[in-house]
PDB file of N, CA and C in Angstrom:
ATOM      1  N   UNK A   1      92.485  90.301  98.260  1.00  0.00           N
ATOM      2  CA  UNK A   1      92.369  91.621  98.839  1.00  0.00           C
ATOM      3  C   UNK A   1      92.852  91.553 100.281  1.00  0.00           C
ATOM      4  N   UNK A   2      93.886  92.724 100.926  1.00  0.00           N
ATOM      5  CA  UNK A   2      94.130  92.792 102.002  1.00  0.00           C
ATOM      6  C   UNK A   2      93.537  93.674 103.003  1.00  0.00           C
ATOM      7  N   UNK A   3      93.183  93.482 103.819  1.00  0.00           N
ATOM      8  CA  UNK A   3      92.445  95.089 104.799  1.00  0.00           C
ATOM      9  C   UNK A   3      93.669  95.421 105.365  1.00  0.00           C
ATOM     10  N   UNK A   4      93.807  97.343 105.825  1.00  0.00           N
ATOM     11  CA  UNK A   4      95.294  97.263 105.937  1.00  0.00           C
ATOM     12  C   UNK A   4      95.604  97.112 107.666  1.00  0.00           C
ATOM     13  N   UNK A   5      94.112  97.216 108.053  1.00  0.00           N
ATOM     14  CA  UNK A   5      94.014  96.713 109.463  1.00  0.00           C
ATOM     15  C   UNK A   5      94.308  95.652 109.931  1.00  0.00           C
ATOM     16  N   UNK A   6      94.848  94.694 108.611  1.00  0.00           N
ATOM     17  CA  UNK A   6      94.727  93.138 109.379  1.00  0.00           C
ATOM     18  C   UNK A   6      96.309  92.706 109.296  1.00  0.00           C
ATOM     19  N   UNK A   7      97.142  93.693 108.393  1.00  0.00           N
ATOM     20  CA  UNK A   7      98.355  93.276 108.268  1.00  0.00           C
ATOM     21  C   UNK A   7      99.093  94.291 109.173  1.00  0.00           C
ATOM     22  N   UNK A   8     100.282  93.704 109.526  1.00  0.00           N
ATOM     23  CA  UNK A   8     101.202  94.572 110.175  1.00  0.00           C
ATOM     24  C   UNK A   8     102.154  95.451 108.825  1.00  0.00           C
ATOM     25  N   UNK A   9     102.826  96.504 109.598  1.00  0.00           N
ATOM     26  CA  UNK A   9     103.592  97.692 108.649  1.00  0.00           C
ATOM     27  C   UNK A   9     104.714  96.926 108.178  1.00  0.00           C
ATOM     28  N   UNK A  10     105.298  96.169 109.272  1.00  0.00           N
ATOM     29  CA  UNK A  10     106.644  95.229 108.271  1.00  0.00           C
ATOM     30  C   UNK A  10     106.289  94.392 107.199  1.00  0.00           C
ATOM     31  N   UNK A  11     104.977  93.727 107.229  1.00  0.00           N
ATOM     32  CA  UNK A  11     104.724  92.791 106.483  1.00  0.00           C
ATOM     33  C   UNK A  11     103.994  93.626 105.073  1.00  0.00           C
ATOM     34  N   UNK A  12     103.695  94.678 105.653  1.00  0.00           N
ATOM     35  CA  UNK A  12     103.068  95.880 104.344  1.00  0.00           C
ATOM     36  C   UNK A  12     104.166  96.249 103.711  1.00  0.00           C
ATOM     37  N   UNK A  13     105.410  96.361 104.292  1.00  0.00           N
ATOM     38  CA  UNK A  13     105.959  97.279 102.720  1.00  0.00           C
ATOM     39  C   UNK A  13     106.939  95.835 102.851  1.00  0.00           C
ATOM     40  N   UNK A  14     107.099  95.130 103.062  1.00  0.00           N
ATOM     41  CA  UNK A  14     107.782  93.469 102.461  1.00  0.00           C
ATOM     42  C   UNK A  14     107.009  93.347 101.567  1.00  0.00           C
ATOM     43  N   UNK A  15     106.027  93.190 101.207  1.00  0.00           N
ATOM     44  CA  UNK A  15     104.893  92.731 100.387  1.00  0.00           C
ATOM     45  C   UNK A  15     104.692  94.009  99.192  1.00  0.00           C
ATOM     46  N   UNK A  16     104.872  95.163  99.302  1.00  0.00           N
ATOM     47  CA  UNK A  16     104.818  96.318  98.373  1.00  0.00           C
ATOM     48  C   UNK A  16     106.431  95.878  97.933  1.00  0.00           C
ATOM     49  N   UNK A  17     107.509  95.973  98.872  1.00  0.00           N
ATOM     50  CA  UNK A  17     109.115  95.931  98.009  1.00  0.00           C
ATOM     51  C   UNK A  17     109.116  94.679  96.989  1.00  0.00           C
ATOM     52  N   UNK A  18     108.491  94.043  97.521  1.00  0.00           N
ATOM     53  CA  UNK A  18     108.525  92.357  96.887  1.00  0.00           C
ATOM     54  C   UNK A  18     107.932  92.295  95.721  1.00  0.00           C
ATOM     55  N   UNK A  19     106.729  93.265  95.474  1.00  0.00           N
ATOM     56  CA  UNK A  19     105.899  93.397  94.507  1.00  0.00           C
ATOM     57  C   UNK A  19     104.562  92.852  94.451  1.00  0.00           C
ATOM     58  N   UNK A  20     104.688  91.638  95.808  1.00  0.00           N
ATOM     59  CA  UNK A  20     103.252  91.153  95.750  1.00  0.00           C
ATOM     60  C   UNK A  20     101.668  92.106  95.540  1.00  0.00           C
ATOM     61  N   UNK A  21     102.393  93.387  96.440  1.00  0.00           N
ATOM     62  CA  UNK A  21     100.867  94.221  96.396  1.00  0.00           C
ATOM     63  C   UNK A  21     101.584  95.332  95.246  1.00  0.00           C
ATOM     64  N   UNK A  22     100.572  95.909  94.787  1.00  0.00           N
ATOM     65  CA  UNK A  22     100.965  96.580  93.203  1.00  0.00           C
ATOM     66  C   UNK A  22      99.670  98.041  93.442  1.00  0.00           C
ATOM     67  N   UNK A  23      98.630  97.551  93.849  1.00  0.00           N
ATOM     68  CA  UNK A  23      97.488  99.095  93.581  1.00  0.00           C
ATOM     69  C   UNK A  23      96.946  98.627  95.257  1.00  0.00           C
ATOM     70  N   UNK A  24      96.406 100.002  95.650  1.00  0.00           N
ATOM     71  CA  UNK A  24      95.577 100.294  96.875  1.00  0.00           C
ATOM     72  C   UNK A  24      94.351 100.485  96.175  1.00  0.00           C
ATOM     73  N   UNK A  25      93.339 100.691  97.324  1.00  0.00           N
ATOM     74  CA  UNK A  25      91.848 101.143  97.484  1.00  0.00           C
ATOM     75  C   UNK A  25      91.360 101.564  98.628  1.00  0.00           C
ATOM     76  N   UNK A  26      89.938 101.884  98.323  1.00  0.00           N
ATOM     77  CA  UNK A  26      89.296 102.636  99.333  1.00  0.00           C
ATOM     78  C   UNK A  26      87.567 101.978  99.389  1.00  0.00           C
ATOM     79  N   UNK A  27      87.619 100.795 100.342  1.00  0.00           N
ATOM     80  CA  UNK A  27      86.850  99.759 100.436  1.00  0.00           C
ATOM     81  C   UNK A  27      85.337 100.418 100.269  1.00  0.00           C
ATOM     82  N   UNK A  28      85.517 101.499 101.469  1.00  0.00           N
ATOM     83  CA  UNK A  28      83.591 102.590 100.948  1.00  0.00           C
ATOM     84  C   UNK A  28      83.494 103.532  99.957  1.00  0.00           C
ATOM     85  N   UNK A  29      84.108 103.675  99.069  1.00  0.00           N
ATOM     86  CA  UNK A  29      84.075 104.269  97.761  1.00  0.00           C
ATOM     87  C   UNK A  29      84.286 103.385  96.653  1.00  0.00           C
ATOM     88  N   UNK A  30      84.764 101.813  96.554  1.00  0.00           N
ATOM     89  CA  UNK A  30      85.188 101.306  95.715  1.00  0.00           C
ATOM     90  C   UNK A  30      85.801 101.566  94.763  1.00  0.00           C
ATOM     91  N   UNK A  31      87.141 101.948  94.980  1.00  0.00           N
ATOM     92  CA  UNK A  31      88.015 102.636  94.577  1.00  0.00           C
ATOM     93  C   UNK A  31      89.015 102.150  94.413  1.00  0.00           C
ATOM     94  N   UNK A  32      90.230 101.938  92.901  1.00  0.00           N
ATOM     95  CA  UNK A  32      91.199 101.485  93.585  1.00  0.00           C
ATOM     96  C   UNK A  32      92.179 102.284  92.591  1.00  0.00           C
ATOM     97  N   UNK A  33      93.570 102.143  92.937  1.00  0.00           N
ATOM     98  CA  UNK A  33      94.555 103.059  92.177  1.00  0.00           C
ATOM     99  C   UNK A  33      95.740 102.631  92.481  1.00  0.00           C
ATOM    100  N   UNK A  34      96.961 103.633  91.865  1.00  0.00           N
ATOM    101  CA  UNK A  34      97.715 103.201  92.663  1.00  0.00           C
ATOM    102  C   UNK A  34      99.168 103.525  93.720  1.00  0.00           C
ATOM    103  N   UNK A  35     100.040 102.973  94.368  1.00  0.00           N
ATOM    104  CA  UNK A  35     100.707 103.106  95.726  1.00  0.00           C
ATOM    105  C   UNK A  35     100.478 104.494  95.972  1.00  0.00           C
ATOM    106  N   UNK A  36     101.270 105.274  94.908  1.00  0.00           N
ATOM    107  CA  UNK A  36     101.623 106.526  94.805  1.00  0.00           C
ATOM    108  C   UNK A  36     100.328 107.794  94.597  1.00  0.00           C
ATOM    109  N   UNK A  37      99.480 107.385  94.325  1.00  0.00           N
ATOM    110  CA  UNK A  37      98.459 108.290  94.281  1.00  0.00           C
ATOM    111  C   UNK A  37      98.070 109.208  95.745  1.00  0.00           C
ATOM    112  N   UNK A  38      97.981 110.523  95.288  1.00  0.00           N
ATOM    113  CA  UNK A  38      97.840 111.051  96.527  1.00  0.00           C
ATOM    114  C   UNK A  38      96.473 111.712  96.935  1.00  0.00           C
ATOM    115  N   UNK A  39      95.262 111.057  96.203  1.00  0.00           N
ATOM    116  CA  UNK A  39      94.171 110.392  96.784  1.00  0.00           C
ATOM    117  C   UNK A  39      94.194 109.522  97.668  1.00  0.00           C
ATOM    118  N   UNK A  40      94.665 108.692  97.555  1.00  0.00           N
ATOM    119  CA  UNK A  40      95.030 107.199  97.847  1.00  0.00           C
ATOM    120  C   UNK A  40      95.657 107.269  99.542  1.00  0.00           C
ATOM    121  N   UNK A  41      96.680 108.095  99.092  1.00  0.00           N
ATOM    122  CA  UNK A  41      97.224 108.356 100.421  1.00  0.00           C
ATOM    123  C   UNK A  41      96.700 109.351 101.847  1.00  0.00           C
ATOM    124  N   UNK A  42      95.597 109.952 100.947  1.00  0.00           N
ATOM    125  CA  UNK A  42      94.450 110.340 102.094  1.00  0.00           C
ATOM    126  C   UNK A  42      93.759 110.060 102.849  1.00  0.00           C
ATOM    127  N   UNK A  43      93.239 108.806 102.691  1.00  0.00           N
ATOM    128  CA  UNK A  43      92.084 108.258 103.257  1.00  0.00           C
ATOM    129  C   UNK A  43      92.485 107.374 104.333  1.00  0.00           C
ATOM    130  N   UNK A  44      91.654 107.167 105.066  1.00  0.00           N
ATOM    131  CA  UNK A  44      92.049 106.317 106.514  1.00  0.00           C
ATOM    132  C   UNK A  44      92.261 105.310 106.274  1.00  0.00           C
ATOM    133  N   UNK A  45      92.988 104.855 106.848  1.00  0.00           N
ATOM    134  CA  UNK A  45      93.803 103.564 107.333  1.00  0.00           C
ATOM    135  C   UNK A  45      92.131 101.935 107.294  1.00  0.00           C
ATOM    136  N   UNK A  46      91.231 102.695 107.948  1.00  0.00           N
ATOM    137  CA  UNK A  46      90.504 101.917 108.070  1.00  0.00           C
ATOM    138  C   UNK A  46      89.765 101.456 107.050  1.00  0.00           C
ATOM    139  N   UNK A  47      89.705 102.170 105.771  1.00  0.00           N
ATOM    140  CA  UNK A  47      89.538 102.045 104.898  1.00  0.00           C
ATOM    141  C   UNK A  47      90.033 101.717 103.338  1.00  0.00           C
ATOM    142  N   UNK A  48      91.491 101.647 104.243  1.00  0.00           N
ATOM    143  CA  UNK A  48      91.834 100.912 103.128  1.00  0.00           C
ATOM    144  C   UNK A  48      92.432  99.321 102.552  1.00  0.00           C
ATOM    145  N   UNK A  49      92.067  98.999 101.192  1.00  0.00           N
ATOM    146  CA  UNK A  49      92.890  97.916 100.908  1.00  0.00           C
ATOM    147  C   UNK A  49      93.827  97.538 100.392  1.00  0.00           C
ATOM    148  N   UNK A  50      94.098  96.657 100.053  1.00  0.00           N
ATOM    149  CA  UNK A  50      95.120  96.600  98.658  1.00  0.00           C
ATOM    150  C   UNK A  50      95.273  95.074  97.957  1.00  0.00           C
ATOM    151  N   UNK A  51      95.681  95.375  97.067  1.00  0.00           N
ATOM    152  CA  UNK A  51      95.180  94.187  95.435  1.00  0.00           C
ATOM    153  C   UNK A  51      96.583  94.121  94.869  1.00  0.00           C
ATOM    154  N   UNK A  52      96.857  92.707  94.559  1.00  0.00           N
ATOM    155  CA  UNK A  52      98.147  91.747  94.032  1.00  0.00           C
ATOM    156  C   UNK A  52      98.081  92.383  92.596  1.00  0.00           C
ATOM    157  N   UNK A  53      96.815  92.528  91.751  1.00  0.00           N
ATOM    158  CA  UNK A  53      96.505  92.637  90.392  1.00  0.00           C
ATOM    159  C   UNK A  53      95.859  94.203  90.471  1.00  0.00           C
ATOM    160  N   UNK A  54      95.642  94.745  88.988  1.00  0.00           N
ATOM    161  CA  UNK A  54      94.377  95.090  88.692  1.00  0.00           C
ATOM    162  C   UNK A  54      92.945  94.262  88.371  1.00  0.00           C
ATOM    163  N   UNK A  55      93.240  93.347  87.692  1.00  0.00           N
ATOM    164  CA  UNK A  55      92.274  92.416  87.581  1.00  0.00           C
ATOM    165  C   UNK A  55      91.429  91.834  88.824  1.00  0.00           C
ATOM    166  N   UNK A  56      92.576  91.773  90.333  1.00  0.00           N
ATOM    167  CA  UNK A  56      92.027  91.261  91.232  1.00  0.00           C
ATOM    168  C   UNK A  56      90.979  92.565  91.709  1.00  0.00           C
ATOM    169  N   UNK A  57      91.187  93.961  91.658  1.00  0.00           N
ATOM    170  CA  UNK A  57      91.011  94.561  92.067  1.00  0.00           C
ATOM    171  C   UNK A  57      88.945  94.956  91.329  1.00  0.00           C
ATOM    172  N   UNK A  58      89.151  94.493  90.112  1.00  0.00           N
ATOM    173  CA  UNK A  58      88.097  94.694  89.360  1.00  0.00           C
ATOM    174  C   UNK A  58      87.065  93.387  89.935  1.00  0.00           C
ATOM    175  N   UNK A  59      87.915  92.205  89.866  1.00  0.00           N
ATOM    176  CA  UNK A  59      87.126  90.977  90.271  1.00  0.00           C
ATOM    177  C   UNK A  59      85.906  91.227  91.617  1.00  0.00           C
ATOM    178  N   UNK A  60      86.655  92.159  92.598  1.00  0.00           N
ATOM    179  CA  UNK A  60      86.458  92.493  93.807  1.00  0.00           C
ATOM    180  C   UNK A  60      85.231  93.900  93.612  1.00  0.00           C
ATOM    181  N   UNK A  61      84.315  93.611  92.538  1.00  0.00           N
ATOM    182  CA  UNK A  61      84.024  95.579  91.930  1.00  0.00           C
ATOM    183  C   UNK A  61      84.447  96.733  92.455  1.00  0.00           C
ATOM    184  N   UNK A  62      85.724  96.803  91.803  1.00  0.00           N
ATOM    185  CA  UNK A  62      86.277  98.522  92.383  1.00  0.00           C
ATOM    186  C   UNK A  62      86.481  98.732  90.826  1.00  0.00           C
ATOM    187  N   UNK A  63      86.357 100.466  90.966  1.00  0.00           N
ATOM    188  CA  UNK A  63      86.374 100.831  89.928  1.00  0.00           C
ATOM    189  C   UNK A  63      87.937 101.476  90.052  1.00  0.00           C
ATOM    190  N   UNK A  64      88.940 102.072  88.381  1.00  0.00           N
ATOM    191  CA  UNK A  64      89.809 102.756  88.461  1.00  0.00           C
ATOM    192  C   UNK A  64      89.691 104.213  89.142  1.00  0.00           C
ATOM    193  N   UNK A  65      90.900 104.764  89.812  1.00  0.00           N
ATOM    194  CA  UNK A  65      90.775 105.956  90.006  1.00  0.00           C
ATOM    195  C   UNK A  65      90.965 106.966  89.442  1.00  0.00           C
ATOM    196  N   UNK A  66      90.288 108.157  88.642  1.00  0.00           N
ATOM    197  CA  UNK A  66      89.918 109.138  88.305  1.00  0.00           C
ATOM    198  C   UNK A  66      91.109 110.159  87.956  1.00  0.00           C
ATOM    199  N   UNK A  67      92.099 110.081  89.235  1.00  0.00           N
ATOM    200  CA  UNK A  67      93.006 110.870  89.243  1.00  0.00           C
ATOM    201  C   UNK A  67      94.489 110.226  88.666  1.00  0.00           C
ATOM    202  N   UNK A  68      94.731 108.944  89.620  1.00  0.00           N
ATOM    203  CA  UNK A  68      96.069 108.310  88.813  1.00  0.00           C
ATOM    204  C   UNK A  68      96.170 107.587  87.625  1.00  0.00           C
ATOM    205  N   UNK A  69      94.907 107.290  87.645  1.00  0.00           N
ATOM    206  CA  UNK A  69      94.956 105.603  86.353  1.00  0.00           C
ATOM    207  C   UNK A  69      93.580 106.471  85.314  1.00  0.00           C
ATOM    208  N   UNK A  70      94.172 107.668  84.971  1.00  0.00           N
ATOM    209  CA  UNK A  70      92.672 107.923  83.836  1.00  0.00           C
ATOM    210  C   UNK A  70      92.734 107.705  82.852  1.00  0.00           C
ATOM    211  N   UNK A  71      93.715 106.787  81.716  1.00  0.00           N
ATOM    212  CA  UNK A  71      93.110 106.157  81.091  1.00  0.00           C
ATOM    213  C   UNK A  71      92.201 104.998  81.539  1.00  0.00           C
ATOM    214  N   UNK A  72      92.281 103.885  82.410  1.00  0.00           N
ATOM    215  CA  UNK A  72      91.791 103.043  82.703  1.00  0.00           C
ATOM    216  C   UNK A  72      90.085 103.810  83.202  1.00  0.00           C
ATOM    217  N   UNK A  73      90.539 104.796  84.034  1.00  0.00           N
ATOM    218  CA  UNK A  73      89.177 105.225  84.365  1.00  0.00           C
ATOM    219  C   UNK A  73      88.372 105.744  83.331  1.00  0.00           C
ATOM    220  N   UNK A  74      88.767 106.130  82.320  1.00  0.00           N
ATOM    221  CA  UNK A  74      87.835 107.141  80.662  1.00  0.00           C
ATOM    222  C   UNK A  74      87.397 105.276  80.286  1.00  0.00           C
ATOM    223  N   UNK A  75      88.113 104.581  80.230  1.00  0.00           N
ATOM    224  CA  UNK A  75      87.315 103.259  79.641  1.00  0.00           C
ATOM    225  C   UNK A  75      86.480 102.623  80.372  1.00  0.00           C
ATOM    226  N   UNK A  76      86.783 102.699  81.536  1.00  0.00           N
ATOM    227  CA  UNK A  76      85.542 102.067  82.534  1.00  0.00           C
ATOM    228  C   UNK A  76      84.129 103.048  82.851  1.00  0.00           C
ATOM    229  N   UNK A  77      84.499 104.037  82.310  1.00  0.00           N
ATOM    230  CA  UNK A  77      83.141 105.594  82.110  1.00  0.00           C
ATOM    231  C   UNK A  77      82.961 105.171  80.923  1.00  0.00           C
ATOM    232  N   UNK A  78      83.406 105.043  80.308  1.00  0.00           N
ATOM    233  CA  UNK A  78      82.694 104.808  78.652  1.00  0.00           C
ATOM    234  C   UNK A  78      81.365 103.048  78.977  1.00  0.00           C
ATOM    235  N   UNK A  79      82.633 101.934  79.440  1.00  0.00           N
ATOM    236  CA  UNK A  79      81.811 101.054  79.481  1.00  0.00           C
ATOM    237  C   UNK A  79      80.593 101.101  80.359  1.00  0.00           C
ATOM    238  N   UNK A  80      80.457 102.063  81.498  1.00  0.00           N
ATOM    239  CA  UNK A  80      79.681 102.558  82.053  1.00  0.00           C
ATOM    240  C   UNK A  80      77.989 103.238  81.188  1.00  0.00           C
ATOM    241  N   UNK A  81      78.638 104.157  80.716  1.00  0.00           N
ATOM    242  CA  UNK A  81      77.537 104.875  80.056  1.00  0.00           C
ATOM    243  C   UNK A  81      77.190 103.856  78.829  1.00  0.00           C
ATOM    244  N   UNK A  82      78.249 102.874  78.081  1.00  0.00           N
ATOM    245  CA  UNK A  82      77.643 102.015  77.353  1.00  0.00           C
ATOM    246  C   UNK A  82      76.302 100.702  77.836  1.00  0.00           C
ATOM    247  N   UNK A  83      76.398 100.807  79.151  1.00  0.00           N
ATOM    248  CA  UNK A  83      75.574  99.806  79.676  1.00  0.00           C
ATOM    249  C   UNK A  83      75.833  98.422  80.123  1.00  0.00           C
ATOM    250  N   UNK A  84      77.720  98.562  80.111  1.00  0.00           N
ATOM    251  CA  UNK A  84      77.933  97.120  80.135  1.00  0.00           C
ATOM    252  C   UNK A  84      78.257  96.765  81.334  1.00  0.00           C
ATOM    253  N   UNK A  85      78.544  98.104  82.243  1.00  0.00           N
ATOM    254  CA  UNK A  85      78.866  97.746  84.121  1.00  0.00           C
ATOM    255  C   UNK A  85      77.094  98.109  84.243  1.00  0.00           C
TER     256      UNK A  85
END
């Protein structure tokens, strides 16, 4: 996980062109989604992160976002109400 406070802007979109970073988040909502989401692109700077994987992003407990990734998010509400998060 990156804070986006800790990286510089050249080294942020080298790392997005390159492919290393793939989905953002939103560290006090635990939230994550992705580049293009325009949730995503709302929220402050100070709050946000960003994740190599989805997997890394889950490892880290963030949940999918609601708006860009809703299939991922209807399965993580299901496993939710099933009892398994």
């Amino acid at each position: 996980m990156i804070q986006h406070n800790e990286i510089s802007s050249l080294e942020l979109k080298h790392k997005i062109r390159s492919g290393e970073i793939l989905f953002g988040g939103n560290k006090k909502l635990k939230i994550y989604g992705q580049l293009k989401c325009k949730s995503g692109k709302r929220m402050l700077q100070q709050n946000r992160v960003f994740f190599t994987s989805e997997e890394e992003a889950i490892e880290f407990g963030y949940r999918p976002c609601g708006n860009c990734m809703k299939t991922a998010y209807n399965s993580w509400q299901k496993k939710k109400l099933d009892g398994f998060i």
